[in-house]
N, C-alpha and C. Protein backbone atom coordinates (compact mmCIF):
# COMPACT_ATOMS: atom_id res chain seq x y z
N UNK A 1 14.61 -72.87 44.14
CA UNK A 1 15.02 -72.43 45.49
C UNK A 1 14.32 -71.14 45.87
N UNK A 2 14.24 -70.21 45.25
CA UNK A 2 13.38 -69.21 45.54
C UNK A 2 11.92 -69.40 45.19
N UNK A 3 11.35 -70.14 44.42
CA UNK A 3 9.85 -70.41 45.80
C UNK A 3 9.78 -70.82 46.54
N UNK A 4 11.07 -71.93 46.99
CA UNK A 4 11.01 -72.32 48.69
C UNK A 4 10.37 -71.23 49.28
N UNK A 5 11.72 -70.15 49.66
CA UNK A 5 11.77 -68.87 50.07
C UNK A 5 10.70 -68.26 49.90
N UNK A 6 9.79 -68.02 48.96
CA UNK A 6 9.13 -66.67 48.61
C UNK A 6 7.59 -67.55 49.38
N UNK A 7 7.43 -69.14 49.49
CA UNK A 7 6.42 -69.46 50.36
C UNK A 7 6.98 -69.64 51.70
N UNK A 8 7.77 -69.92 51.90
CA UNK A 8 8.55 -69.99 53.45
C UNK A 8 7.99 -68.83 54.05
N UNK A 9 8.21 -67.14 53.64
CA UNK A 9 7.93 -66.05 53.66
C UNK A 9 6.69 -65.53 53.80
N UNK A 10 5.70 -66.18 52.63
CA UNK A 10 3.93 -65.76 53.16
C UNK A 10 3.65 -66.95 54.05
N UNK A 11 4.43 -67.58 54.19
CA UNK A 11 3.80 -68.62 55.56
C UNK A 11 3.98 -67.88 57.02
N UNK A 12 5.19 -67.46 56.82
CA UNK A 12 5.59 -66.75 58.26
C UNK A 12 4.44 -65.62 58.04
N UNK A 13 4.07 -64.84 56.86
CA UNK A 13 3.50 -63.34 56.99
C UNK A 13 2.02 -63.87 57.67
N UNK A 14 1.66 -65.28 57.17
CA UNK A 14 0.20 -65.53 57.74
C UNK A 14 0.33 -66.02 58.93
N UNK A 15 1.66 -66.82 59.62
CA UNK A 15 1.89 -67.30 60.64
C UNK A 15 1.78 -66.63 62.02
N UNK A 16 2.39 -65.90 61.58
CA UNK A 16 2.70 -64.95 62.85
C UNK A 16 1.39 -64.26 63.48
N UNK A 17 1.00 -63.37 62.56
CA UNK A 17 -0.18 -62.48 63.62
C UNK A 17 -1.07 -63.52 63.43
N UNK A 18 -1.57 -64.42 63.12
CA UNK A 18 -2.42 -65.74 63.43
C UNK A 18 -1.99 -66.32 64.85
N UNK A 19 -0.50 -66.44 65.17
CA UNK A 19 0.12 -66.94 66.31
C UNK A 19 -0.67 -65.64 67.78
N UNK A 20 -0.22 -64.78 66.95
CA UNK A 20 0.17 -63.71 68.48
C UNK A 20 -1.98 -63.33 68.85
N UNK A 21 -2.69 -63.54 67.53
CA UNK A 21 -4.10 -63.47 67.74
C UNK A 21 -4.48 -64.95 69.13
N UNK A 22 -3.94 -65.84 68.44
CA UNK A 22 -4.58 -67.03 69.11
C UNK A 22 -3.33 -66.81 70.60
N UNK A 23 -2.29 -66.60 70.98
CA UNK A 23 -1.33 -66.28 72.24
C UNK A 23 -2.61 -64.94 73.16
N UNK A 24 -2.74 -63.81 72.29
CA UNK A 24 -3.96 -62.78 73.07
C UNK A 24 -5.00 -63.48 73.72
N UNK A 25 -6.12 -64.27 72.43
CA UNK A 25 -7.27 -64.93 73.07
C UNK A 25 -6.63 -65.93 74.26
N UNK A 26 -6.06 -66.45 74.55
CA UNK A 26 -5.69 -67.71 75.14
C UNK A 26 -4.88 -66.51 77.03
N UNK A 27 -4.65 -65.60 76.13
CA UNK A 27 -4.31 -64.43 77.53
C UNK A 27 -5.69 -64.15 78.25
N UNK A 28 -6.38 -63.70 77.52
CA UNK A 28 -7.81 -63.06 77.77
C UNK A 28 -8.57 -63.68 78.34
N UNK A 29 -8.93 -65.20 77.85
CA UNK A 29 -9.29 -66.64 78.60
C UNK A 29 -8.97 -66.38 79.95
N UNK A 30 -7.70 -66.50 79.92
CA UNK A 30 -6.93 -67.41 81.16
C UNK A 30 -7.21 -65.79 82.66
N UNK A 31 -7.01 -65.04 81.81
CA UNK A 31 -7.22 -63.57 82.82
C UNK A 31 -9.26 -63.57 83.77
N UNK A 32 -9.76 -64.18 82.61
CA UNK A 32 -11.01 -64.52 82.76
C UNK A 32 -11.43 -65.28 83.97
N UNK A 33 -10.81 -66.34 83.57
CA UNK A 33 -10.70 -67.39 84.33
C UNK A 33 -10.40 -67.41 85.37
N UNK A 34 -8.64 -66.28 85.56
CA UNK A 34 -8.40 -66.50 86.96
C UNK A 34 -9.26 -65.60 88.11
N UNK A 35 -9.72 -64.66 87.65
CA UNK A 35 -10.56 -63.40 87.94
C UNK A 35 -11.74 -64.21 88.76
N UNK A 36 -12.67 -65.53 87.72
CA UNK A 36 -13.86 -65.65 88.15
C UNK A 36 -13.44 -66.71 89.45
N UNK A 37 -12.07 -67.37 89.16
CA UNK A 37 -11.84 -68.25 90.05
C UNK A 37 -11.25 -67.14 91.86
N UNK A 38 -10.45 -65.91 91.38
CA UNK A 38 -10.51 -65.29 92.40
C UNK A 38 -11.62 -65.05 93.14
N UNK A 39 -12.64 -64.31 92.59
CA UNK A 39 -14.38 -64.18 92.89
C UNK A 39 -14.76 -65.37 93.72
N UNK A 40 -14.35 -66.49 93.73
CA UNK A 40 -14.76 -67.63 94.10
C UNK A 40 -14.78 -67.89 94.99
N UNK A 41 -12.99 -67.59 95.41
CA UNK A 41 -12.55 -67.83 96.73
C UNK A 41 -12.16 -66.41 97.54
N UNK A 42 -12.61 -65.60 97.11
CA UNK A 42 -12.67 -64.64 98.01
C UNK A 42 -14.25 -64.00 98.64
N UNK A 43 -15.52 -64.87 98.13
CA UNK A 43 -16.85 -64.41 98.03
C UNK A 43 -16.78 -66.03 99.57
């Protein structure tokens, strides 16, 4: 039962800032995106 736990645990430790890296890029994209699409329709 406690290596469940003790891998349950480095899964979340690798999970997470892997999550919130790929949630940023996918921000950064989309900010990109809407920016060049503003440019678009305001040119």
């Amino acid at each position: 039962m406690n290596n469940i736990q003790e891998s349950a645990f480095l899964f979340l430790i690798f999970f997470i800032p892997l999550f919130l890296i790929l949630f940023f890029l996918l921000l950064f994209f989309y900010s990109i995106l809407l920016d060049s699409v503003f440019l678009f329709y305001s040119s």
